[in-house]
Protein backbone atom coordinates (compact mmCIF):
# COMPACT_ATOMS: atom_id res chain seq x y z
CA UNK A 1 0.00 0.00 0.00
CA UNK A 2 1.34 3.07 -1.08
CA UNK A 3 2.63 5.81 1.76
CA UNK A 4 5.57 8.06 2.35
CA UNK A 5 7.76 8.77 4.88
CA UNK A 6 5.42 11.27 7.18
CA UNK A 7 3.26 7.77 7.45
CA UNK A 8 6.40 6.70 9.60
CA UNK A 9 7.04 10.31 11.13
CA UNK A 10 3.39 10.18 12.55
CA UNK A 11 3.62 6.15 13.60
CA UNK A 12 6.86 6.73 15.36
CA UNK A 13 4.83 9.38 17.37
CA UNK A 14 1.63 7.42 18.09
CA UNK A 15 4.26 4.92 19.53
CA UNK A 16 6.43 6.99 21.62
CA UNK A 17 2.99 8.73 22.98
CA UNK A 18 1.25 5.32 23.84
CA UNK A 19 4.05 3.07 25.27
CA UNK A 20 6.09 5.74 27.47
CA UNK A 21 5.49 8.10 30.41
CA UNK A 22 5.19 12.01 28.98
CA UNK A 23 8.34 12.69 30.74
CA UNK A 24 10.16 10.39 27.76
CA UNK A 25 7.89 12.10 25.13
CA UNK A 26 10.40 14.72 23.98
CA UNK A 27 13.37 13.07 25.24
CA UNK A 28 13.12 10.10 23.04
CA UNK A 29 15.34 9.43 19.85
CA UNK A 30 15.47 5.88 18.89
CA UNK A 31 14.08 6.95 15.47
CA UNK A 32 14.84 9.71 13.28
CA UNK A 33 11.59 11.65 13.46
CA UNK A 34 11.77 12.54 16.98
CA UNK A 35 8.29 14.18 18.41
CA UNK A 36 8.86 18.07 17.58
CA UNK A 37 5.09 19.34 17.50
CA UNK A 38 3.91 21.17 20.05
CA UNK A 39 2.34 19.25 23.35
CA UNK A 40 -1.12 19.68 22.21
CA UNK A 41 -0.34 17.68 19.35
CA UNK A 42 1.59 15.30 21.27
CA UNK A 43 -2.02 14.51 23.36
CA UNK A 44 -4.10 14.56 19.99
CA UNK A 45 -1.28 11.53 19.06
CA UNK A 46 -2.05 9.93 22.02
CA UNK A 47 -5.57 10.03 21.46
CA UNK A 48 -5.50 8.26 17.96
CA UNK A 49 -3.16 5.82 19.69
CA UNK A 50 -5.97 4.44 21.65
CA UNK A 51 -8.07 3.86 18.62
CA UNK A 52 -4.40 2.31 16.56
CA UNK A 53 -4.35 -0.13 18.84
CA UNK A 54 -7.33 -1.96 17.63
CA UNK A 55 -6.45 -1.48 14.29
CA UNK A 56 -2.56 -3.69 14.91
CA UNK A 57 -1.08 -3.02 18.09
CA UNK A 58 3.05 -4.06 16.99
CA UNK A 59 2.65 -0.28 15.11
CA UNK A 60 2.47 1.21 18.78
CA UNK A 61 6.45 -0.52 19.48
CA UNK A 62 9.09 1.78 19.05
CA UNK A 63 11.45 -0.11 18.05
CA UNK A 64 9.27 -1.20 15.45
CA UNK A 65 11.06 1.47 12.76
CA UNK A 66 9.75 1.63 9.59
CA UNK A 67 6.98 -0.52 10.30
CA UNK A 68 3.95 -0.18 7.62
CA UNK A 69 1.08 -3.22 8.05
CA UNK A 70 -1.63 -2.95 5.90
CA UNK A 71 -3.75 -2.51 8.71
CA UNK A 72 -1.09 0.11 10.10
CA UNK A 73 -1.62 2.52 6.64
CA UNK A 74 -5.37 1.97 6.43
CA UNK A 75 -5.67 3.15 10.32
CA UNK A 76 -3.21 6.45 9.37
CA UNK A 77 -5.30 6.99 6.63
CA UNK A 78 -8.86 6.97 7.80
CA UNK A 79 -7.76 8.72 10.68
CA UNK A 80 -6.51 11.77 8.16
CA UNK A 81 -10.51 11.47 6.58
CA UNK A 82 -11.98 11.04 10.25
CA UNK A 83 -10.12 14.68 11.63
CA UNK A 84 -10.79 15.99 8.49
CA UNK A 85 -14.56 16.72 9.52
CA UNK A 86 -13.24 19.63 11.82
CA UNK A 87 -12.09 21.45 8.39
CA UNK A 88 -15.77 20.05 6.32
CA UNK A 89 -17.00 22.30 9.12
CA UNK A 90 -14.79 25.24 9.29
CA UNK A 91 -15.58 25.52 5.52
CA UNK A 92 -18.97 25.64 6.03
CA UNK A 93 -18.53 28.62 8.52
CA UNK A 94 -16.36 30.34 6.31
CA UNK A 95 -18.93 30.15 3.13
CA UNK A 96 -21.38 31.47 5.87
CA UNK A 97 -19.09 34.59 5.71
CA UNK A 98 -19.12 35.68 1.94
CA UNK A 99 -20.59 38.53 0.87
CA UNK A 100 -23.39 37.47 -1.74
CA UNK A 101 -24.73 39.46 -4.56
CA UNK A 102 -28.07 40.93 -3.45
CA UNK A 103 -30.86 38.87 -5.99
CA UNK A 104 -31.19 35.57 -7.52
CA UNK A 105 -28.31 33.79 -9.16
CA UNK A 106 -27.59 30.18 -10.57
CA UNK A 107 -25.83 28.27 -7.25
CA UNK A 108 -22.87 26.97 -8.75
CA UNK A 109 -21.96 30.38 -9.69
CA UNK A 110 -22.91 31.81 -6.17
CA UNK A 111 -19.40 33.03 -4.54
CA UNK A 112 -20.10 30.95 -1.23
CA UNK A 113 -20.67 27.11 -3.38
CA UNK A 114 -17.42 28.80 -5.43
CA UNK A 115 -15.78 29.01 -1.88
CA UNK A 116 -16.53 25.36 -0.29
CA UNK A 117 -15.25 23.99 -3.71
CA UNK A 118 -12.28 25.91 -3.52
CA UNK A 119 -11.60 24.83 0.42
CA UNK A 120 -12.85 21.04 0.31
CA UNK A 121 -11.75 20.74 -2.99
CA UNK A 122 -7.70 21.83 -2.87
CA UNK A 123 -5.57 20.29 -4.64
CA UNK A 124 -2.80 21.01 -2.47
CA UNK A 125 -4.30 20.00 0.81
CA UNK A 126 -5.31 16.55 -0.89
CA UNK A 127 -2.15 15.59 -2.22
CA UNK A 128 -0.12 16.57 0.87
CA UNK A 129 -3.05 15.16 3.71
CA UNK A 130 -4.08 12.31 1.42
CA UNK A 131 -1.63 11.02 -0.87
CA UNK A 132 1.26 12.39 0.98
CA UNK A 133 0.12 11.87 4.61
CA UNK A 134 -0.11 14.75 7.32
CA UNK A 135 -2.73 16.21 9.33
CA UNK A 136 -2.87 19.31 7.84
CA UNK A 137 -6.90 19.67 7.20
CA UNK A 138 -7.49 18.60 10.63
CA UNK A 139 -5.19 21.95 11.62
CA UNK A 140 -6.41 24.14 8.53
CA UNK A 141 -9.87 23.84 9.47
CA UNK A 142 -9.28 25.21 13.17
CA UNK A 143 -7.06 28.39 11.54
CA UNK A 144 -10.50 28.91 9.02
CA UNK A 145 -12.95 28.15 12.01
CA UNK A 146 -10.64 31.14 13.88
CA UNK A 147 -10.67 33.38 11.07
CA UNK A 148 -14.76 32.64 10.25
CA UNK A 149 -14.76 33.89 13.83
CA UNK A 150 -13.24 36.55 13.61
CA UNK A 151 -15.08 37.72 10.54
CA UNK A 152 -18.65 37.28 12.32
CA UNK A 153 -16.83 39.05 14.85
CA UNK A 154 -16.94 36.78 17.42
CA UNK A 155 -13.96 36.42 20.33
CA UNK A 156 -14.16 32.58 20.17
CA UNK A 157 -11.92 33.31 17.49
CA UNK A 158 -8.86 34.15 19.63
CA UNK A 159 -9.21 30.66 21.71
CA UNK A 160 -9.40 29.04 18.60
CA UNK A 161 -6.63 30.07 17.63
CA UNK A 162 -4.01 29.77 20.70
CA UNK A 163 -5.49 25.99 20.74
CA UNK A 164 -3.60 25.68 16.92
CA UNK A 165 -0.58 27.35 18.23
CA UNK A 166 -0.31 24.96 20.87
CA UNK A 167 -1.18 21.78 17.96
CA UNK A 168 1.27 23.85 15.55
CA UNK A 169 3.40 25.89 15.93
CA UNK A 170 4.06 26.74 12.50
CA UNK A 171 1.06 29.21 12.59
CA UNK A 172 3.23 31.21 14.28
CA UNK A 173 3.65 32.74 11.06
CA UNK A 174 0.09 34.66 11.30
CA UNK A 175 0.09 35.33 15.28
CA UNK A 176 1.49 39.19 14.42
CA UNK A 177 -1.66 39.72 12.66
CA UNK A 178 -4.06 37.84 15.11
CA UNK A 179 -1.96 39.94 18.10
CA UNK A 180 -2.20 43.25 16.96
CA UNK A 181 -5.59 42.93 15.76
CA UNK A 182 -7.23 41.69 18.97
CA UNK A 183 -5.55 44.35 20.64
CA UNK A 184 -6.54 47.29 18.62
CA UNK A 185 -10.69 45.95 17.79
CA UNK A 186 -10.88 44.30 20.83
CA UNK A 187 -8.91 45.90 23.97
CA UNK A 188 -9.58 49.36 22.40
CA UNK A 189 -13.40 49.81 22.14
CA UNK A 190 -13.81 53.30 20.29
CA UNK A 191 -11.84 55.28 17.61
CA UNK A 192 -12.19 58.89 17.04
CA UNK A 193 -13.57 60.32 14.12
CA UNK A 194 -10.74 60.11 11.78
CA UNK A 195 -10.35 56.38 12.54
CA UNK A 196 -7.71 56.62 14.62
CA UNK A 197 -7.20 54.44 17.87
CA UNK A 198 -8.84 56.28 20.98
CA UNK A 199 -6.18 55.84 23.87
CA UNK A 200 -8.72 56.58 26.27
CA UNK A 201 -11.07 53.32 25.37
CA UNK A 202 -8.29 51.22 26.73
CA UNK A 203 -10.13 48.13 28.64
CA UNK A 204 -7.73 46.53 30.70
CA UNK A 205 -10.53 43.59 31.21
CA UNK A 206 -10.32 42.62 27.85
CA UNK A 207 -7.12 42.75 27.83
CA UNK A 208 -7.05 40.43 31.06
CA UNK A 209 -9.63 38.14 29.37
CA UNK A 210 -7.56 37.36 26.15
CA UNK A 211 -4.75 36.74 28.18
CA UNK A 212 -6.40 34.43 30.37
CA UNK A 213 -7.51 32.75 27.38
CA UNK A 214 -3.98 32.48 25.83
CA UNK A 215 -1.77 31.62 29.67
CA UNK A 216 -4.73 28.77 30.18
CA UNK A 217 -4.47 27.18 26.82
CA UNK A 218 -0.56 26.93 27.13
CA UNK A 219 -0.54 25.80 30.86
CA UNK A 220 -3.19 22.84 29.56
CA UNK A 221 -0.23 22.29 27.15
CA UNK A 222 3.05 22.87 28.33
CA UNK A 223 2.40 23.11 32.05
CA UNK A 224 3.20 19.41 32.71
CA UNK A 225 6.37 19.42 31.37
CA UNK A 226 7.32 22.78 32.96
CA UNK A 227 6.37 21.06 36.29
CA UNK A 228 9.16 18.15 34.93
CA UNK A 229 11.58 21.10 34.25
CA UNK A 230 11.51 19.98 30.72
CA UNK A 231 10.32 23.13 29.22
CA UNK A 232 14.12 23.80 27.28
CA UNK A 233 13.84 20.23 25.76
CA UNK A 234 10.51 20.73 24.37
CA UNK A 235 11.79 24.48 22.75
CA UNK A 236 15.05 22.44 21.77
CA UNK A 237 12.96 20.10 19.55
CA UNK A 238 10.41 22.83 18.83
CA UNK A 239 13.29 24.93 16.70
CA UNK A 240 15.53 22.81 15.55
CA UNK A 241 17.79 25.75 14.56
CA UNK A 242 20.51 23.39 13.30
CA UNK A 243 18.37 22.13 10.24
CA UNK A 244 19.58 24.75 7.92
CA UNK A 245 18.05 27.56 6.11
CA UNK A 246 16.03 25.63 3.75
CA UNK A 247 14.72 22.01 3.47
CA UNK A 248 15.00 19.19 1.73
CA UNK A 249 12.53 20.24 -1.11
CA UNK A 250 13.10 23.78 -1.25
CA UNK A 251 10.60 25.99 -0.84
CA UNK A 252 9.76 28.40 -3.48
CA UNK A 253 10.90 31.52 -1.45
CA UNK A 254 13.68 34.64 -1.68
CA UNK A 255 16.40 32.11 -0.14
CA UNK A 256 16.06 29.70 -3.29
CA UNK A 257 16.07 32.80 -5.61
CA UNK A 258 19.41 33.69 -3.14
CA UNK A 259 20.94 30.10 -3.57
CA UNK A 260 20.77 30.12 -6.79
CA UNK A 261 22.14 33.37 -7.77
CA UNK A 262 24.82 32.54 -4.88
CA UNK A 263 25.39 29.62 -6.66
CA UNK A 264 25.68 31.22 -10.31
CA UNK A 265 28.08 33.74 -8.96
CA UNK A 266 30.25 30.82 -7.89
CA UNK A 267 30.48 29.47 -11.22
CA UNK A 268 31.16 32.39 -12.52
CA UNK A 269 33.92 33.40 -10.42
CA UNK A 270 35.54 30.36 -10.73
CA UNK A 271 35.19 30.38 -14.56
CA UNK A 272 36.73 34.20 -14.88
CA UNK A 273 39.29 32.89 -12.19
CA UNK A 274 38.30 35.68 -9.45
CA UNK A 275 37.62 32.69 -7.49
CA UNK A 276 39.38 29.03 -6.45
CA UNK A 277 37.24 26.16 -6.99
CA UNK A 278 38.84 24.20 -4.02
CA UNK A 279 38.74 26.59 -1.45
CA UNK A 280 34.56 27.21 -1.74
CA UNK A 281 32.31 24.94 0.88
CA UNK A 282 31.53 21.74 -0.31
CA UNK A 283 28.28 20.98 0.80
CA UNK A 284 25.42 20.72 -1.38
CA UNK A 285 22.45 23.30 -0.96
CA UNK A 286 20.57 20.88 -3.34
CA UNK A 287 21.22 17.42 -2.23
CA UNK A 288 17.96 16.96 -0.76
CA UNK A 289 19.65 16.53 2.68
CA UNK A 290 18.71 18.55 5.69
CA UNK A 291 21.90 20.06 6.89
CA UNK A 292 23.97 23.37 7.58
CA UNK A 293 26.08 24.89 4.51
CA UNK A 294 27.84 27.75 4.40
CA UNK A 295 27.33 29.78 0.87
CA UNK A 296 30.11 30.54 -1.42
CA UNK A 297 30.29 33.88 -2.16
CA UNK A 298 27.16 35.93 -0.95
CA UNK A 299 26.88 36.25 3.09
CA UNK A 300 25.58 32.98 4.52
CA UNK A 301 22.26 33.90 6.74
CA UNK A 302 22.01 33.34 9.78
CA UNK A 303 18.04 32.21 11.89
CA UNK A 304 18.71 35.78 13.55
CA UNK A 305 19.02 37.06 9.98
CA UNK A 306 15.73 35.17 8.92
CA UNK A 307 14.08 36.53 11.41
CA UNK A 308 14.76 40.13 11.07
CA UNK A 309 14.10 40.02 7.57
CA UNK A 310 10.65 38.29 8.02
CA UNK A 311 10.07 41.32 10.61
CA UNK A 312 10.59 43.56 8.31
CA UNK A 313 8.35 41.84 5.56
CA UNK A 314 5.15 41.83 7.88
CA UNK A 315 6.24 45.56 9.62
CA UNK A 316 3.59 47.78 6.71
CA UNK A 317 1.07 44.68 7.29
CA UNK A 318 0.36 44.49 10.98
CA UNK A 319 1.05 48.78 11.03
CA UNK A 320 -1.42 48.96 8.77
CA UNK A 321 -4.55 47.10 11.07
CA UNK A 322 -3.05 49.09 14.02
CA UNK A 323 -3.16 52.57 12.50
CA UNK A 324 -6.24 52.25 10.15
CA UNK A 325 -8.17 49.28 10.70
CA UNK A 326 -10.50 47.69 8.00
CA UNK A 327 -12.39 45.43 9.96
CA UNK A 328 -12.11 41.55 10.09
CA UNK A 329 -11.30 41.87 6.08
CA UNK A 330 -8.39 44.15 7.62
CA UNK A 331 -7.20 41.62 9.33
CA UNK A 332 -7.70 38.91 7.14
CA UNK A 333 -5.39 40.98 4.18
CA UNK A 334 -2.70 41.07 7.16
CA UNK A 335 -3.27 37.57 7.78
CA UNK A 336 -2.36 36.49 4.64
CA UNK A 337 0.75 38.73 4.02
CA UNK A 338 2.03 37.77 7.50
CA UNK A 339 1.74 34.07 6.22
CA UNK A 340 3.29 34.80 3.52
CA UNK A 341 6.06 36.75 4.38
CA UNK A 342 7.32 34.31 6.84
CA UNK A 343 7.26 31.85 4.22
CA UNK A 344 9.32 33.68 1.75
CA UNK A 345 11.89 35.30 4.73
CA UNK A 346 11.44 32.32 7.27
CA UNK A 347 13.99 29.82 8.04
CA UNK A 348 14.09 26.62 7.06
CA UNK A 349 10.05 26.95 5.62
CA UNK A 350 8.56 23.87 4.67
CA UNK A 351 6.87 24.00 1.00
CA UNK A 352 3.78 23.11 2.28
CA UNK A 353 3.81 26.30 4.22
CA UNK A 354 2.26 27.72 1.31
CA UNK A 355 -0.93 26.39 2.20
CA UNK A 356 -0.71 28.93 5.00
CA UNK A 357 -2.04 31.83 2.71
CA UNK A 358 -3.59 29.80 -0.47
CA UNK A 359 -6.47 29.12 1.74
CA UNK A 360 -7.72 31.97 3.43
CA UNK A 361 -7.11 33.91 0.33
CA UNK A 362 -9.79 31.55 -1.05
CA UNK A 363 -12.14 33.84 1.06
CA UNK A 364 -11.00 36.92 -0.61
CA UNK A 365 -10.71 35.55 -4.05
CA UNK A 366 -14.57 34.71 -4.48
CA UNK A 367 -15.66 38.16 -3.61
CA UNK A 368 -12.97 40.19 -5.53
CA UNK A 369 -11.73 40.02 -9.33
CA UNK A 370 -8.24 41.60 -8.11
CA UNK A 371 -8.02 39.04 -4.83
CA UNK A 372 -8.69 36.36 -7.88
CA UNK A 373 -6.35 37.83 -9.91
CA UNK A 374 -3.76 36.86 -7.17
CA UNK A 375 -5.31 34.15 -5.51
CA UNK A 376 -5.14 32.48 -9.40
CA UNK A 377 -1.43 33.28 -9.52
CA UNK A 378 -0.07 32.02 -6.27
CA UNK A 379 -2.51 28.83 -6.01
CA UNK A 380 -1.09 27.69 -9.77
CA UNK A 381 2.03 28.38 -8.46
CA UNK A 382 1.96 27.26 -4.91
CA UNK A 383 0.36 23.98 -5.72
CA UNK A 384 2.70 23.30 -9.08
CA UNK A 385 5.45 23.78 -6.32
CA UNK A 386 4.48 20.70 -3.92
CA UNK A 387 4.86 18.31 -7.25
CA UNK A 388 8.07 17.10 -6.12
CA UNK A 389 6.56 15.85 -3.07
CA UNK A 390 5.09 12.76 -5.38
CA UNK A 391 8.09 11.74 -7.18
CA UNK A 392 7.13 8.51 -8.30
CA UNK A 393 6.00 7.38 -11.58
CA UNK A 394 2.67 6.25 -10.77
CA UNK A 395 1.78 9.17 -9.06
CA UNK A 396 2.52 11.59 -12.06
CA UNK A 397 -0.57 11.03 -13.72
CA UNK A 398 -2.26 11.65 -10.24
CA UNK A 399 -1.16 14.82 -9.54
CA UNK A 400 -0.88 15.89 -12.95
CA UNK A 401 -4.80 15.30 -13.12
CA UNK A 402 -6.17 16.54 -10.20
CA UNK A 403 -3.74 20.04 -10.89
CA UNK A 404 -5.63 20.62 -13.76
CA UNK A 405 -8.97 20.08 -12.57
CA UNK A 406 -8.38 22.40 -9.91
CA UNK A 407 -6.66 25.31 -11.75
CA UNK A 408 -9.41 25.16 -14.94
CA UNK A 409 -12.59 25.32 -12.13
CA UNK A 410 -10.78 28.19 -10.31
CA UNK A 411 -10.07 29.87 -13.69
CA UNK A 412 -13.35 29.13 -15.10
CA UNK A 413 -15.24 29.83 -11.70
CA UNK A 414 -13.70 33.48 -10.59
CA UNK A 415 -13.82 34.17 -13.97
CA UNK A 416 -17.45 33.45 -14.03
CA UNK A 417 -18.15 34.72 -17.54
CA UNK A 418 -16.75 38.17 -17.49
CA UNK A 419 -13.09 39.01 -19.16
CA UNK A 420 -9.88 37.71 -18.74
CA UNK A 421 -8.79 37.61 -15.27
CA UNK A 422 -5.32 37.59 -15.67
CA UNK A 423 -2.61 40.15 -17.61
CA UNK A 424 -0.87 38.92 -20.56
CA UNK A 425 2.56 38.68 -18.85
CA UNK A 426 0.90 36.52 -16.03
CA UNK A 427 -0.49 34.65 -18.83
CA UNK A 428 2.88 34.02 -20.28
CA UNK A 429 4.32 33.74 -16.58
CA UNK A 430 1.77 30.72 -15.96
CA UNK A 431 2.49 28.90 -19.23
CA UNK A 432 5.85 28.94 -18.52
CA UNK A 433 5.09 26.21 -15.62
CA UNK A 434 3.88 23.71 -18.50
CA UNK A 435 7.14 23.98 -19.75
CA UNK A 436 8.87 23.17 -16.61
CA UNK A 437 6.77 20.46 -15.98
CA UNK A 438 7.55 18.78 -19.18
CA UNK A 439 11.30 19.72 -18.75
CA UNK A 440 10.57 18.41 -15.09
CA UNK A 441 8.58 15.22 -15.79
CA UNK A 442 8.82 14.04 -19.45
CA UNK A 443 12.39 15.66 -20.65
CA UNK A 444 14.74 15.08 -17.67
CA UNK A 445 13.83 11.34 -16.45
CA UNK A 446 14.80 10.77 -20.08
CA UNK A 447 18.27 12.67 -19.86
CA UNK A 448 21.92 11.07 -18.94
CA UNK A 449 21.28 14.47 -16.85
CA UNK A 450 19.20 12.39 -14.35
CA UNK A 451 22.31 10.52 -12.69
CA UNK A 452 24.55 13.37 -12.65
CA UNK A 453 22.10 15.95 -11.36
CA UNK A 454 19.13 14.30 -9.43
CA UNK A 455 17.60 17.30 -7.37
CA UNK A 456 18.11 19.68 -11.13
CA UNK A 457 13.82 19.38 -11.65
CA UNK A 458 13.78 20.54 -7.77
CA UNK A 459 15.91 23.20 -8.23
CA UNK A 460 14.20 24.69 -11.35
CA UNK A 461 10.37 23.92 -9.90
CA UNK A 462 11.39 25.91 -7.03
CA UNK A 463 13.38 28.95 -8.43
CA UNK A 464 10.38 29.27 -11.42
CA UNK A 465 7.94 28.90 -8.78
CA UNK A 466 9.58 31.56 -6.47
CA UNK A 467 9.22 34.31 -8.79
CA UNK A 468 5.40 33.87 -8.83
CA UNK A 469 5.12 33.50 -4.85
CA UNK A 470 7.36 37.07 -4.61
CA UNK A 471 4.77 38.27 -6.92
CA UNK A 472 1.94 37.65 -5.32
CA UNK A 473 3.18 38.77 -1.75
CA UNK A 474 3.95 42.15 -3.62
CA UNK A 475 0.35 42.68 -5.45
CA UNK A 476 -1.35 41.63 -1.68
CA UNK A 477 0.91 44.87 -0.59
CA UNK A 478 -0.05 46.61 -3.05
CA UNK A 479 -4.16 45.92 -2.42
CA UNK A 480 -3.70 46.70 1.34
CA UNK A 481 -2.14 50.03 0.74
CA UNK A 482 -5.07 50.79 -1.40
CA UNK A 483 -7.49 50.73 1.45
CA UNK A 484 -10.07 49.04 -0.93
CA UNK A 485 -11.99 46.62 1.75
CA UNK A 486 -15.34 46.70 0.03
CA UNK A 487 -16.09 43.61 -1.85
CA UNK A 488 -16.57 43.67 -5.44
CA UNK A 489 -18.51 40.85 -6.59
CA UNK A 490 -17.53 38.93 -9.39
């Protein structure tokens, strides 16, 4: 039965959840893929461990590496469709949200039955939860149930959303935007009449109240191992600061567009003999391992370096809510560029990360041409970027498939009869990924290039894909700063 290697990452942790005391959870390494969620998520394993155990209990052994019964892939999988009802629902809340167009209109063309296909019909959540293997619909539908919340304006919203942190903490990426918005809607209660924040409507109770709500929902989490004095272990495996700046599959963000041109310069140096072939670092930035490297000629970058940079990406975004608010819509725009800004700056960002800000923008996109416009150009190129994560040949035509499907309903869909969406040069820019996919797919398996240079398709899916991600952050700037908020129906 087909599965990858998260099928083992998330068996290793039912097992090390179910046969040892907590105080062992984060300590132990007899595998590779040591436990390095959150606590929350740690419990949740635990959880599905009581139900793997009727399924075949030698997958809840440690020492049982690698281990992959029929009966231990069908449990892993209809446990991914079982959790998967908490996103079913957070969809449904979020289509609850849309703005509709005032009259009657044919339902398939209606923006909220454009939205739940767009959620519950992803093609990169499917691949990655269901052919792949990861819980990721389980935790997107808890960030969508906080942001459907948030946009009916209710505070539920906020506990929502420090329960993910604690399952996650990934979604660390959008917690500027949920921060700074809960403090300025929430804690301040009035604004004066030019919109900006009345000091004077400070209330320190709701202040108190959200941080109740966040302190209680990390004690649940962390507190026992605090109590154990375990609390630096847990961080240790938490940010794993020694996996290097990218991983494995890199991510299509600024630091592949800065590999690559770090790597060009190289050759280049070394061909115009400005630089000395044997003296650069040896180690492989496209080797598909996860390790340190040290870059040849532009400055290596350092997690403090990441992080200061990703700072700086999100610093207009989360001003922006603060000094003129737009509402829950507001926040959602600084959502999105938050997530996406910590993907393109953040260090070593997973490719699925992506998924971060393809979603929610799925909100935006069905009651806005421009949101479409750039909800079209990052999902085409967000989701052509998680190919490499089904390398096989029998998955090709699977992927390949269910891509297109996707991409010609969102196309056709947002369109929804009126003119072209897109400009000519995104046009062109799109096309170009059916040529790297045939380079990627068809042209290089074929090549004597394959043996030499395995992780060449990676490198090019990744750098090609990058260019349209850095777009798309930039036109999301670009709509904030133009204060537009009101829906435009398509």
């Amino acid at each position: 039965m087909l599965h990858s290697t998260d099928f083992e990452v998330h068996r290793n942790w039912l097992a090390i959840t179910h046969s040892l005391p907590v105080s062992r959870w984060y300590h132990e390494n007899t595998s590779e893929w040591t436990l390095d969620y959150p606590p929350l998520f740690a419990w949740f394993e635990f959880g599905l461990s009581h139900v793997a155990q009727h399924f075949d209990r030698n997958m809840l052994q440690v020492e049982n590496l690698n281990y992959a019964s029929p009966s231990t892939v069908l449990f892993q999988r209809l446990s991914v469709i079982f959790t998967d009802v908490v996103f079913i629902y957070a969809a449904k809340e979020c289509c609850r949200c849309v703005q509709e167009q005032k009259g009657s209109r044919d339902v398939l063309n209606r923006p909220s039955f454009v939205l739940a296909v767009l959620l519950l019909w992803n093609f990169g959540l499917l691949i990655v939860d269901h052919i792949h293997f990861q819980y990721n619909g389980f935790l997107f539908g808890v960030l969508l149930l906080s942001v459907a919340k948030h946009l009916q304006v209710q505070t539920s919203g906020a506990l929502l959303f420090a329960i993910l942190l604690n399952l996650k903490h990934i979604y660390l990426y959008v917690a500027p935007a949920y921060g700074i918005y809960l403090l300025r809607s929430y804690c301040f209660t009035q604004d004066n009449k030019d919109g900006s924040i009345r000091w004077m409507s400070f209330s320190p109770l709701r202040l108190l109240a959200l941080g109740s709500i966040v302190v209680s929902v990390c004690a649940l989490s962390f507190g026992p191992f605090i109590a154990m004095g375990q609390l630096p272990q847990v961080l240790s495996r938490l940010f794993p600061f020694k996996r290097g700046l990218c991983h494995a599959y890199w991510a299509p963000n600024i630091w592949a567009l800065y590999n690559v041109l770090d790597k060009g310069l190289a050759v280049l140096g070394v061909r115009l003999k400005l630089l000395e072939e044997a003296e650069l670092p040896r180690a492989s930035m496209t080797g598909g391992l996860v390790q340190e490297f040290q870059h040849s000629v532009l400055l290596s970058v350092s997690p403090s370096a990441t992080l200061v940079c990703t700072l700086l990406s999100i610093l207009p975004a989360v001003a922006s809510i603060w000094l003129r608010p737009c509402g829950a819509r507001g926040f959602l725009r600084c959502l999105l560029l938050c997530a996406l800004g910590s993907f393109m700056f953040g260090w070593h960002v997973h490719e699925k990360a992506v998924l971060i800000a393809i979603l929610p923008l799925s909100i935006l996109a069905v009651e806005s041409r421009e949101d479409a416009r750039i909800f079209l150009v990052l999902t085409t190129t967000g989701h052509y970027s998680l190919f490499p994560l089904l390398f096989t040949p029998t998955e090709r035509p699977v992927k390949v498939s269910l891509m297109l499907m996707f991409t010609i309903f969102s196309f056709t869909a947002l369109r929804n009869g009126q003119g072209p969406l897109l400009r000519p040069l995104e046009v062109v820019y799109l096309l170009g990924l059916v040529v790297v996919a045939i380079a990627c797919e068809v042209v290089f398996p074929l090549s004597p290039w394959q043996q030499r240079l395995p992780f060449l398709p990676l490198l090019a899916t990744s750098v090609y894909c990058s260019v349209g991600v850095c777009y798309s952050f930039l036109r999301l700037y670009v709509r904030l700063l133009q204060r537009d908020d009101k829906p435009k129906q398509l």
